[in-house]
PDB file of N, CA and C in Angstrom:
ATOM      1  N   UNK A   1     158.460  31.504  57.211  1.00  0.00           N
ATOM      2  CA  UNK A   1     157.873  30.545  58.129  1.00  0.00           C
ATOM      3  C   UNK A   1     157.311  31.242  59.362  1.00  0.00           C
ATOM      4  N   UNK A   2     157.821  32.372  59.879  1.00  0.00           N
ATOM      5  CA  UNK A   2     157.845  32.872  60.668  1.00  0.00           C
ATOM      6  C   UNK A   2     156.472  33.688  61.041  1.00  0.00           C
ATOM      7  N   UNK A   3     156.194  33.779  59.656  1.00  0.00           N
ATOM      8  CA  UNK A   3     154.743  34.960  59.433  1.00  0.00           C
ATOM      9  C   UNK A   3     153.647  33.932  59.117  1.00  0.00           C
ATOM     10  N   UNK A   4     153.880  32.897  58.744  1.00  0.00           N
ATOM     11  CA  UNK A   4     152.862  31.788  58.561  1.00  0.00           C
ATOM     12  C   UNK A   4     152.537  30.980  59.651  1.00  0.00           C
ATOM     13  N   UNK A   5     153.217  31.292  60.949  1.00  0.00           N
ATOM     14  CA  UNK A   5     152.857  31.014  62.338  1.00  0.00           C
ATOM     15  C   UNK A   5     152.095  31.958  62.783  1.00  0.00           C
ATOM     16  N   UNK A   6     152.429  33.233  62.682  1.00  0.00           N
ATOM     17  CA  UNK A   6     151.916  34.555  62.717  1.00  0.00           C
ATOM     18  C   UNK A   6     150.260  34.357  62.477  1.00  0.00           C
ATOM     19  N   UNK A   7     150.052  33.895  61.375  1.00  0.00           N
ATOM     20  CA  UNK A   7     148.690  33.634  60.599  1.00  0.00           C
ATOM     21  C   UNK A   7     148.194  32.846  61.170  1.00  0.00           C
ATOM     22  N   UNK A   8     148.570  32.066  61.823  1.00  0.00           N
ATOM     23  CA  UNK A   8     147.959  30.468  62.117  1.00  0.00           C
ATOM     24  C   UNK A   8     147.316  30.661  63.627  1.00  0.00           C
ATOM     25  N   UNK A   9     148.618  31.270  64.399  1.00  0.00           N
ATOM     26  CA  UNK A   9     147.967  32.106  65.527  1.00  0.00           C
ATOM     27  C   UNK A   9     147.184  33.470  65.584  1.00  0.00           C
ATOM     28  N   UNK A  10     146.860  34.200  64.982  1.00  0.00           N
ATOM     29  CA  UNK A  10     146.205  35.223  64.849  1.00  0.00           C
ATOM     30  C   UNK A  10     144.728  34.562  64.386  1.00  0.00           C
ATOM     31  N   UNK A  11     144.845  33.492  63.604  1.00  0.00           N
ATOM     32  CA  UNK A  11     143.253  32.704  63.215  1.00  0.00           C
ATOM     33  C   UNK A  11     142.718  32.080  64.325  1.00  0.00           C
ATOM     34  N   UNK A  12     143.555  31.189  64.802  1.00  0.00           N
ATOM     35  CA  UNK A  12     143.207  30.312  66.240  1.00  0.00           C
ATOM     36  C   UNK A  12     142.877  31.261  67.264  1.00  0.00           C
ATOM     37  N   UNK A  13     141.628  30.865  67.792  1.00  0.00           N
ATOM     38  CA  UNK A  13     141.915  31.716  69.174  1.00  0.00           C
ATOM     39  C   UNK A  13     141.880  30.796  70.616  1.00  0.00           C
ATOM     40  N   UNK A  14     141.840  31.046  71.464  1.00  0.00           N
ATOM     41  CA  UNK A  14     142.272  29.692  72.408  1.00  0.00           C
ATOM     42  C   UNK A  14     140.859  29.724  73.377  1.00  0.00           C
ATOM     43  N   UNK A  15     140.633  28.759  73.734  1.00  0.00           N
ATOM     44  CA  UNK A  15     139.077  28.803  74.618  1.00  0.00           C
ATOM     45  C   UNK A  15     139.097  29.528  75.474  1.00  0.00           C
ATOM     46  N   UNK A  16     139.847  30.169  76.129  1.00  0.00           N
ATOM     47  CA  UNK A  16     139.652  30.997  77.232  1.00  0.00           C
ATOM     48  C   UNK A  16     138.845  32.441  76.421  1.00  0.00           C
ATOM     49  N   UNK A  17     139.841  32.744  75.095  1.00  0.00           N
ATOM     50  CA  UNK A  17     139.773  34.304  74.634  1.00  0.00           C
ATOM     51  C   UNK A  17     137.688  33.962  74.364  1.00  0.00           C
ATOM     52  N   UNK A  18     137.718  32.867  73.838  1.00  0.00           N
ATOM     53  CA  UNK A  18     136.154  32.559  73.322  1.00  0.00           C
ATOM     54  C   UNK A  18     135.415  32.762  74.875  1.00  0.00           C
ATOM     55  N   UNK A  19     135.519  31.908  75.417  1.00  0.00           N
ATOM     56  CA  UNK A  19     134.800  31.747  76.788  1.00  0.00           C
ATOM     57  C   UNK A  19     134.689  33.841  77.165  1.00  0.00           C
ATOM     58  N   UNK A  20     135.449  34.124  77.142  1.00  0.00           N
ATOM     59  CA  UNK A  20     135.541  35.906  77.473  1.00  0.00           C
ATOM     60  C   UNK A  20     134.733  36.702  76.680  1.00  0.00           C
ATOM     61  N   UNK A  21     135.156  36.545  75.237  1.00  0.00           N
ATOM     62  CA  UNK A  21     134.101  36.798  74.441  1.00  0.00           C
ATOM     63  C   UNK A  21     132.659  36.583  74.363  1.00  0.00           C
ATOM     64  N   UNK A  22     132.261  35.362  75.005  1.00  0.00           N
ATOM     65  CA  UNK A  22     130.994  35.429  74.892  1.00  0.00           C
ATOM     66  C   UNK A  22     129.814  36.017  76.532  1.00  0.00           C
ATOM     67  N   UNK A  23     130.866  35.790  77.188  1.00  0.00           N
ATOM     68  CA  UNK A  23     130.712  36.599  78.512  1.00  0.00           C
ATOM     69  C   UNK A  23     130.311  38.305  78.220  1.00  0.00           C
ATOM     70  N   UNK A  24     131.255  38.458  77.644  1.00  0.00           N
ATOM     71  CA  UNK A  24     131.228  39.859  77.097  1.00  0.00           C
ATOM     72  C   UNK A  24     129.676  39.913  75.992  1.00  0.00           C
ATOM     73  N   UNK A  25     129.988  39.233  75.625  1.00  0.00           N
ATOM     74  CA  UNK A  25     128.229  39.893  74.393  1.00  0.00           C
ATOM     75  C   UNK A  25     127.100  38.965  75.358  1.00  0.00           C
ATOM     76  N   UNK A  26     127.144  38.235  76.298  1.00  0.00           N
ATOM     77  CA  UNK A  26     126.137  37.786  77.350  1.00  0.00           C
ATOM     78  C   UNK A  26     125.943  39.644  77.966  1.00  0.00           C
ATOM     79  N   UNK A  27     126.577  39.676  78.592  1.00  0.00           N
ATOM     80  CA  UNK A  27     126.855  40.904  79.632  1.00  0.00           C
ATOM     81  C   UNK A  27     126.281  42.279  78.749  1.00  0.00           C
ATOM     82  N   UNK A  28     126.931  42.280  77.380  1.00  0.00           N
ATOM     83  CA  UNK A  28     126.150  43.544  76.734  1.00  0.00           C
ATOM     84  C   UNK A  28     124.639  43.288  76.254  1.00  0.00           C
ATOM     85  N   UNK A  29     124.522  42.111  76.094  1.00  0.00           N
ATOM     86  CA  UNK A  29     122.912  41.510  76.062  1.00  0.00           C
ATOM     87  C   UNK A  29     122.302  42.013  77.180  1.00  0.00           C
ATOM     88  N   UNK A  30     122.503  41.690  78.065  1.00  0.00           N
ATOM     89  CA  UNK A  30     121.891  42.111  79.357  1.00  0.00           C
ATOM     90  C   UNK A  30     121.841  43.253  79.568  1.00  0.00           C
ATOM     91  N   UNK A  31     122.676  44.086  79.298  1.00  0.00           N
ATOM     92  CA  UNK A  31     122.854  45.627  79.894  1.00  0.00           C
ATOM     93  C   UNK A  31     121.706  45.899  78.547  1.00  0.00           C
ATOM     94  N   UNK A  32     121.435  45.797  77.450  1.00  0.00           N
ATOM     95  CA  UNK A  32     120.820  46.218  76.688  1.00  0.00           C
ATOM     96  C   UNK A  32     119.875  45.731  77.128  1.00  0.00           C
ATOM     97  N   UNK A  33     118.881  44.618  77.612  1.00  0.00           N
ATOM     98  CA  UNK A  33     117.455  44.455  78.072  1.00  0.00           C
ATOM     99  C   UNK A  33     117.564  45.184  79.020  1.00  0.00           C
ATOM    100  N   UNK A  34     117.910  45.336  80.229  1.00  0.00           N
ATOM    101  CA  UNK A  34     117.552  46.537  80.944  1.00  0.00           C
ATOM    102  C   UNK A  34     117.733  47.850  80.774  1.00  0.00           C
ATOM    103  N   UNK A  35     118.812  48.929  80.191  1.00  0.00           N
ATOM    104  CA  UNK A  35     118.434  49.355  79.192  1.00  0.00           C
ATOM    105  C   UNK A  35     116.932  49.674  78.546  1.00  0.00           C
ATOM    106  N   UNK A  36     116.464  48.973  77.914  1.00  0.00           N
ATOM    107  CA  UNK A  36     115.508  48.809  77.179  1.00  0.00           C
ATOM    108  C   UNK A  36     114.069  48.955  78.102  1.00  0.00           C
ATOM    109  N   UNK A  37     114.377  48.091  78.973  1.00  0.00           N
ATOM    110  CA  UNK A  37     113.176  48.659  80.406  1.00  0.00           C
ATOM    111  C   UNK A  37     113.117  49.361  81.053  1.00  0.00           C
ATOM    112  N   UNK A  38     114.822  50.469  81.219  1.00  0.00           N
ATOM    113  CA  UNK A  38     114.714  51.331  81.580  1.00  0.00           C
ATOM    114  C   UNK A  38     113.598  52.601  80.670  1.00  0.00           C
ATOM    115  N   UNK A  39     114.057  52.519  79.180  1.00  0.00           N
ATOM    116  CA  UNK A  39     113.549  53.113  79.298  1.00  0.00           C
ATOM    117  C   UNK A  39     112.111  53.236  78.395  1.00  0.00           C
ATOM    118  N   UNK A  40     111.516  52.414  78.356  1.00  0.00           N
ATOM    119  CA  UNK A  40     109.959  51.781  78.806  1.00  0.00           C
ATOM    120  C   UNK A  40     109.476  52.639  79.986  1.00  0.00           C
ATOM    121  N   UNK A  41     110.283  52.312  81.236  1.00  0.00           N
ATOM    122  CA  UNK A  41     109.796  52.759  82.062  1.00  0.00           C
ATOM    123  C   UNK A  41     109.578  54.369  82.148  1.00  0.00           C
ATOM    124  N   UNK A  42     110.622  54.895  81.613  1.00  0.00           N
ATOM    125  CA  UNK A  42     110.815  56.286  81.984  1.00  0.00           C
ATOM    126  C   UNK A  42     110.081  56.708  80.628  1.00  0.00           C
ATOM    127  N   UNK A  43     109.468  56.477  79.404  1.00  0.00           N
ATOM    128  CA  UNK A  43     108.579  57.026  78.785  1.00  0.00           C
ATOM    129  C   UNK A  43     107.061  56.786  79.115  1.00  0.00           C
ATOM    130  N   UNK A  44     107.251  55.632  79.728  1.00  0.00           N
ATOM    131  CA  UNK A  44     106.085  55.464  80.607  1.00  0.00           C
ATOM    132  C   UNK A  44     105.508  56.543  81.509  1.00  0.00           C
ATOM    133  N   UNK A  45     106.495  56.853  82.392  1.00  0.00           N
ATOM    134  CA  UNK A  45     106.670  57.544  83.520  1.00  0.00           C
ATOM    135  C   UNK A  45     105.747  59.287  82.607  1.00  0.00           C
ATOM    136  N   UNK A  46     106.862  59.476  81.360  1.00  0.00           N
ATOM    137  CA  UNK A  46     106.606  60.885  81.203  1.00  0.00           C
ATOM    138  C   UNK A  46     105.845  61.140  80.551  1.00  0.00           C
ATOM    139  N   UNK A  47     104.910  60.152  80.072  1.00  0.00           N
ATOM    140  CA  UNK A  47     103.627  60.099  79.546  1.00  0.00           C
ATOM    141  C   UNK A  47     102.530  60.498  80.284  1.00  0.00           C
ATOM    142  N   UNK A  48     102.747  59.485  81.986  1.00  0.00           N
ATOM    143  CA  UNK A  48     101.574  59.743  82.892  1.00  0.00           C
ATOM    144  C   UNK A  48     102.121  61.644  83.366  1.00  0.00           C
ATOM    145  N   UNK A  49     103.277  61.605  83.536  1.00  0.00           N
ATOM    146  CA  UNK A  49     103.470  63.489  83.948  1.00  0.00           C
ATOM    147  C   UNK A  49     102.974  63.832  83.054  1.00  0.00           C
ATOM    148  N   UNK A  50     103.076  64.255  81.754  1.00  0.00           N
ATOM    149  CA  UNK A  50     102.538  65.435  81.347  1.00  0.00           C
ATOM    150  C   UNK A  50     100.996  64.959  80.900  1.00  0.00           C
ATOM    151  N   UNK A  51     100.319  63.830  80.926  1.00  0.00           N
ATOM    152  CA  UNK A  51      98.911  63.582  81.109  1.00  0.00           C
ATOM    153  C   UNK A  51      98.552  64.296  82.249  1.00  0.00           C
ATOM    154  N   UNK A  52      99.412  64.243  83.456  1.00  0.00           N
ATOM    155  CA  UNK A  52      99.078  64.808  84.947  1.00  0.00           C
ATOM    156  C   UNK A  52      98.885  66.281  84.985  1.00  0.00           C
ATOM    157  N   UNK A  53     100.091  66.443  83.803  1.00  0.00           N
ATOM    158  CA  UNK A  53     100.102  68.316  83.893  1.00  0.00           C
ATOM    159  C   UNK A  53      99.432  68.934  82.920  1.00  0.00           C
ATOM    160  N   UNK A  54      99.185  68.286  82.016  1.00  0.00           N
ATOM    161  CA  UNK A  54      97.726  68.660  81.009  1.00  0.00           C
ATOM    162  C   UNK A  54      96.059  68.722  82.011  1.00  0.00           C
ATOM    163  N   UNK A  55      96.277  67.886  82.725  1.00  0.00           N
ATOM    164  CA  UNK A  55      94.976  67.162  83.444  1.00  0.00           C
ATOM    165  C   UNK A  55      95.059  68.656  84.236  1.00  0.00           C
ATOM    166  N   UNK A  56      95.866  68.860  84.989  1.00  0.00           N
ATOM    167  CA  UNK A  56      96.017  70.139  86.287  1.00  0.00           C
ATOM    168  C   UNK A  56      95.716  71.372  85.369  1.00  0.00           C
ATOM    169  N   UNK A  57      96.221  71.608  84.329  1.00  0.00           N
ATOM    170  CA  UNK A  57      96.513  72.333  83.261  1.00  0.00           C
ATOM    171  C   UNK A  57      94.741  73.206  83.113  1.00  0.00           C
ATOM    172  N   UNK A  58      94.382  72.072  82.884  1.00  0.00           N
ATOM    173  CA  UNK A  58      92.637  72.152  82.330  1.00  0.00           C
ATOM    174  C   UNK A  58      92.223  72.302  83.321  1.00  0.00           C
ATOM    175  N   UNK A  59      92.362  71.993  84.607  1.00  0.00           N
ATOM    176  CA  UNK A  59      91.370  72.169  86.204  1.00  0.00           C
ATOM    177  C   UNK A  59      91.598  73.639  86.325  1.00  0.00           C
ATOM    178  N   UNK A  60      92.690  74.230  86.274  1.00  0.00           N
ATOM    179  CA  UNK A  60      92.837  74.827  86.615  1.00  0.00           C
ATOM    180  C   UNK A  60      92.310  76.297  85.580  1.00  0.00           C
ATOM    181  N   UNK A  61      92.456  75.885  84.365  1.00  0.00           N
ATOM    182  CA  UNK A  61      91.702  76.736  83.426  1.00  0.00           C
ATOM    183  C   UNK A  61      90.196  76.901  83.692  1.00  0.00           C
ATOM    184  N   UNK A  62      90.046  75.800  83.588  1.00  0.00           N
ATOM    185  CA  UNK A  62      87.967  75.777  83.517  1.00  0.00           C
ATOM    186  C   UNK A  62      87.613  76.456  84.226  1.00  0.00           C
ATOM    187  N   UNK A  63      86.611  77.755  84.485  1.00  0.00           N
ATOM    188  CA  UNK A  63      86.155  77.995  85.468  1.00  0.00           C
ATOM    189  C   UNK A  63      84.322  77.763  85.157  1.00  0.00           C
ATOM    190  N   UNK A  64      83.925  77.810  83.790  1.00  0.00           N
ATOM    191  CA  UNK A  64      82.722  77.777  83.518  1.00  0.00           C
ATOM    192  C   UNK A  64      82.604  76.972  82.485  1.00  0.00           C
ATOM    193  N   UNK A  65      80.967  76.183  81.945  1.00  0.00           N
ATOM    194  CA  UNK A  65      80.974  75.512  81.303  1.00  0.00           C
ATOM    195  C   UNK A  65      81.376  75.565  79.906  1.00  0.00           C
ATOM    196  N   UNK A  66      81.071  77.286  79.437  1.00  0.00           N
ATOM    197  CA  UNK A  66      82.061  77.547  78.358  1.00  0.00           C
ATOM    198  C   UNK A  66      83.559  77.514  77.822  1.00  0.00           C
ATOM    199  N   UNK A  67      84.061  77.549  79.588  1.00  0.00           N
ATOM    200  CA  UNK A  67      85.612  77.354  79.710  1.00  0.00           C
ATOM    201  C   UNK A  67      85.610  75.712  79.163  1.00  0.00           C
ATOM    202  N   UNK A  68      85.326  74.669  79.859  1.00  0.00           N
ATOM    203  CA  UNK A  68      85.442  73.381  79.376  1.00  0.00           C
ATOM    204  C   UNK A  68      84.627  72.795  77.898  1.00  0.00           C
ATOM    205  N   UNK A  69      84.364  73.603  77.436  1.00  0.00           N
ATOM    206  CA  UNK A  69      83.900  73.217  76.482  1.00  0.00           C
ATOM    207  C   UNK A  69      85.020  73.952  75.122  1.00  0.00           C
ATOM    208  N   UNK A  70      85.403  74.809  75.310  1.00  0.00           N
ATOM    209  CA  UNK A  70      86.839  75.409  74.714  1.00  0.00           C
ATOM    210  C   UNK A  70      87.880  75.188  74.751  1.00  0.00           C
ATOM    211  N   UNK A  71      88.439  74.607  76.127  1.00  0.00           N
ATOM    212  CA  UNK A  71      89.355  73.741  76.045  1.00  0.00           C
ATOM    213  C   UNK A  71      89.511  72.590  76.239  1.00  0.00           C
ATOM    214  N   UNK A  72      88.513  71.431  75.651  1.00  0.00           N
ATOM    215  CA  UNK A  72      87.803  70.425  75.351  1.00  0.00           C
ATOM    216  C   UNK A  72      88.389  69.424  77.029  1.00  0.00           C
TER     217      UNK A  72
END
């Protein structure tokens, strides 16, 4: 009898444990959309740098029209 209470409570869970639980996967929802814009942002970010340092890259190579035409 003893273990078949066991069962009965281990199935049930009581509204509070639910109410917590879903707080909890609210809260990891969230941390995962930002997250997610973090890093949006930061491939964003290192896209425009090394566009920036390719861009400097080539100014700084070119000196003649043959130069820019070689390293397109």
């Amino acid at each position: 009898m003893d273990t078949i209470l066991k069962w009965f409570n281990w199935g049930v869970k009581s509204t509070d444990e639910v109410v917590f639980e879903e707080k909890i996967a609210e809260l990891n929802s969230r941390m995962r959309r930002v997250n997610e814009e973090i890093d949006i942002e930061l491939k964003r970010r290192e896209c425009e740098g090394f566009s920036a340092y390719i861009s400097m890259q080539k100014e700084n190579l070119v000196e003649t029209k043959e130069d820019h035409w070689l390293i397109g």
